[in-house]
C-alpha atoms as a PDB file:
ATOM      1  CA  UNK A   1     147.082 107.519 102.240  1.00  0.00           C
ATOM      2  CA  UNK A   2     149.648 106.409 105.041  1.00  0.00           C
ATOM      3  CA  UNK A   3     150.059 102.544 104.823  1.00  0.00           C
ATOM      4  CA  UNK A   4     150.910 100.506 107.838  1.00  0.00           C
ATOM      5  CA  UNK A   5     153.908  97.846 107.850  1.00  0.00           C
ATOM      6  CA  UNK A   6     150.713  95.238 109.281  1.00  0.00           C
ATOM      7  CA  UNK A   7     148.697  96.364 106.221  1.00  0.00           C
ATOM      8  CA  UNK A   8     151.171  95.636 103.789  1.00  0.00           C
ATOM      9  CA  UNK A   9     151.360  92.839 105.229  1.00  0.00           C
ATOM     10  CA  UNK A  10     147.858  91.665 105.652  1.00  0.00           C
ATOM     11  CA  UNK A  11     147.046  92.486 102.394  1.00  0.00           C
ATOM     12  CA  UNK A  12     150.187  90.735 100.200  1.00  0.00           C
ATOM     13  CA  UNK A  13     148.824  87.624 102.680  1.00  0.00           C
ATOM     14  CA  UNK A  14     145.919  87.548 100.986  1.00  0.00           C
ATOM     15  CA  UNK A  15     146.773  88.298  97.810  1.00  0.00           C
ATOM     16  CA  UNK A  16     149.391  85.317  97.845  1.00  0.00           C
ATOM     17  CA  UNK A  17     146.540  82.867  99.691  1.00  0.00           C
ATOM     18  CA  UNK A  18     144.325  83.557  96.356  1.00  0.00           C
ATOM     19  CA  UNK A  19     147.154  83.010  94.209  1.00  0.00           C
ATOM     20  CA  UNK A  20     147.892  80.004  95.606  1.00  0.00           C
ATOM     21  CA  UNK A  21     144.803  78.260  96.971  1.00  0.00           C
ATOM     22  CA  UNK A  22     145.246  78.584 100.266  1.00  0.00           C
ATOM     23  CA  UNK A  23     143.950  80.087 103.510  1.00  0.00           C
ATOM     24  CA  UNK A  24     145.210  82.901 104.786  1.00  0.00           C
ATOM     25  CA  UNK A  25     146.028  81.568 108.071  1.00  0.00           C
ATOM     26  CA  UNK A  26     147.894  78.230 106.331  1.00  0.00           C
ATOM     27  CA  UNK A  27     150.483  81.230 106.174  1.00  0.00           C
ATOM     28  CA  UNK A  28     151.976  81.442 109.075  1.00  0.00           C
ATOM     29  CA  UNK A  29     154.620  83.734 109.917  1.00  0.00           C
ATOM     30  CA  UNK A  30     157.180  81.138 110.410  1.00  0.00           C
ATOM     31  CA  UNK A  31     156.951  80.708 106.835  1.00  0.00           C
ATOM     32  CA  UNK A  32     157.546  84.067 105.732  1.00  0.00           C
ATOM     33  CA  UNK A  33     161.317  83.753 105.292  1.00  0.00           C
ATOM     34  CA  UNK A  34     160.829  80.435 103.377  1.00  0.00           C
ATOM     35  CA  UNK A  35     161.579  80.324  99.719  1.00  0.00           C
ATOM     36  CA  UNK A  36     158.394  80.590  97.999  1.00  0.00           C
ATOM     37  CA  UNK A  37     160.006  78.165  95.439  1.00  0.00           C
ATOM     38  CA  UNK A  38     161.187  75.850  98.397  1.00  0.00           C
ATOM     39  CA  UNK A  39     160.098  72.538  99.158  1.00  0.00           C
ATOM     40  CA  UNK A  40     157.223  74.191 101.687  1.00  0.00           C
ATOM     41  CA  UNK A  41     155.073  75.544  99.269  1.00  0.00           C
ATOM     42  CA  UNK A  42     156.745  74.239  96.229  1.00  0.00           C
ATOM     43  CA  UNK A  43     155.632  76.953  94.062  1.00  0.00           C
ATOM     44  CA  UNK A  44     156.729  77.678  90.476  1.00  0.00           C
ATOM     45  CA  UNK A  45     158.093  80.330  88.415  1.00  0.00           C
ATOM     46  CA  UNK A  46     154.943  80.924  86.706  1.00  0.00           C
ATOM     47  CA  UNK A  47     152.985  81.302  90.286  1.00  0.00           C
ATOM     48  CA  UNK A  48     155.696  84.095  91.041  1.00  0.00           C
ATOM     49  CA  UNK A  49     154.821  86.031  87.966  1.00  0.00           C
ATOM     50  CA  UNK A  50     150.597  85.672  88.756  1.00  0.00           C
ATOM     51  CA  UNK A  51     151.895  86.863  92.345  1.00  0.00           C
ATOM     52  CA  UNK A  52     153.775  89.720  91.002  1.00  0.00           C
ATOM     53  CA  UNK A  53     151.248  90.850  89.085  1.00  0.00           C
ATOM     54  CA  UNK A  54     148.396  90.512  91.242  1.00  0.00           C
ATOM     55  CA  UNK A  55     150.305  92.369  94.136  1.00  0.00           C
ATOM     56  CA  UNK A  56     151.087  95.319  91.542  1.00  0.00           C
ATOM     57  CA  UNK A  57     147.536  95.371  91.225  1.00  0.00           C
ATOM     58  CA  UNK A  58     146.463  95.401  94.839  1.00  0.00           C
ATOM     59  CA  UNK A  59     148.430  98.139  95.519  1.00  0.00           C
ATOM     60  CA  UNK A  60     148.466  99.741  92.286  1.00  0.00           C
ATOM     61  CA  UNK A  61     152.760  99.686  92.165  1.00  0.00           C
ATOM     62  CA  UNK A  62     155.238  98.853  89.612  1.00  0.00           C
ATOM     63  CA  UNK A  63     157.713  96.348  90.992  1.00  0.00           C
ATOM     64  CA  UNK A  64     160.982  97.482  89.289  1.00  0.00           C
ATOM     65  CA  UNK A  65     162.836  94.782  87.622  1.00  0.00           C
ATOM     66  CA  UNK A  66     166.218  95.477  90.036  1.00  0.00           C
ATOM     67  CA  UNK A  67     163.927  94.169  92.610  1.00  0.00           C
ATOM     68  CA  UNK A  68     163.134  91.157  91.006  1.00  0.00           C
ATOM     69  CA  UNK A  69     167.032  90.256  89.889  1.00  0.00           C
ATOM     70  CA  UNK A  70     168.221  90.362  93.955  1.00  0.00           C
ATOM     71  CA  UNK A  71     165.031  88.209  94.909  1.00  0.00           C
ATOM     72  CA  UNK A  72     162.851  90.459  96.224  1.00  0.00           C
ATOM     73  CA  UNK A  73     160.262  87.893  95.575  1.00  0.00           C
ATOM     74  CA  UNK A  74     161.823  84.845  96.751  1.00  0.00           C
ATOM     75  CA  UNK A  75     159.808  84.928  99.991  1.00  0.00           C
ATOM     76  CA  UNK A  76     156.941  86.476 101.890  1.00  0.00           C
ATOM     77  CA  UNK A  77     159.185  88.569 103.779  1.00  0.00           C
ATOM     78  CA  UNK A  78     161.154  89.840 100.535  1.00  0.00           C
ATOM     79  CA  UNK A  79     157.898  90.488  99.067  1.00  0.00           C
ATOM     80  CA  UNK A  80     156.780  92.899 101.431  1.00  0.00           C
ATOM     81  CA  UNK A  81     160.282  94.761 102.000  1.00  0.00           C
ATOM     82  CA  UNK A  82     159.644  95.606  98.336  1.00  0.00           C
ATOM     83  CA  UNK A  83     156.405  96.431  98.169  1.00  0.00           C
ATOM     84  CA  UNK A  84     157.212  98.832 101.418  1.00  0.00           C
ATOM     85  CA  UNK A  85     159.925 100.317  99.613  1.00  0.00           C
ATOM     86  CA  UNK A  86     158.267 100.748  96.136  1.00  0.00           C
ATOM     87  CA  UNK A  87     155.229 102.198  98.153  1.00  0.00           C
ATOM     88  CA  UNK A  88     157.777 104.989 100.106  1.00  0.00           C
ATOM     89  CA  UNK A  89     159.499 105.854  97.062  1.00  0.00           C
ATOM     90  CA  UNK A  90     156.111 106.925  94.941  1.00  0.00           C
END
């Protein structure tokens, strides 16, 4: 199954707006590149792990732990450069 950059991107959007509480259109692509952990949405570590997991789910993946160690998840962006890569490498 061929997934689209948008799709990846649609769908880690929602996964992170359940995760989080929010609407998926509270996300707004200016806040993509902002730390997740930043003072914008002020998340913690343990929202980043429910995230990770969640995201592994929805796309059936394995994030590998390299990933994780150069902040792959620190943003919304990051998040879906690795899920991208994780998903054309399987």
């Amino acid at each position: 199954m061929v997934t689209t950059k948008a799709d990846i991107e649609s769908r880690i959007i929602s996964v992170v707006a359940k995760c989080i509480g929010l609407s998926p259109d509270k996300l707004d692509t200016s806040l993509w590149q902002e730390p997740l952990t930043g003072y914008v949405l002020n998340l913690f570590e343990v929202d980043l792990i429910y995230i990770l997991f969640e995201i592994e789910k929805e796309f059936n993946i394995n994030i590998p732990p390299e990933s994780l160690e150069q902040y792959g998840f620190s943003s919304i962006n990051g998040i879906c450069s690795v899920v991208q890569d994780v998903l054309e490498h399987t």
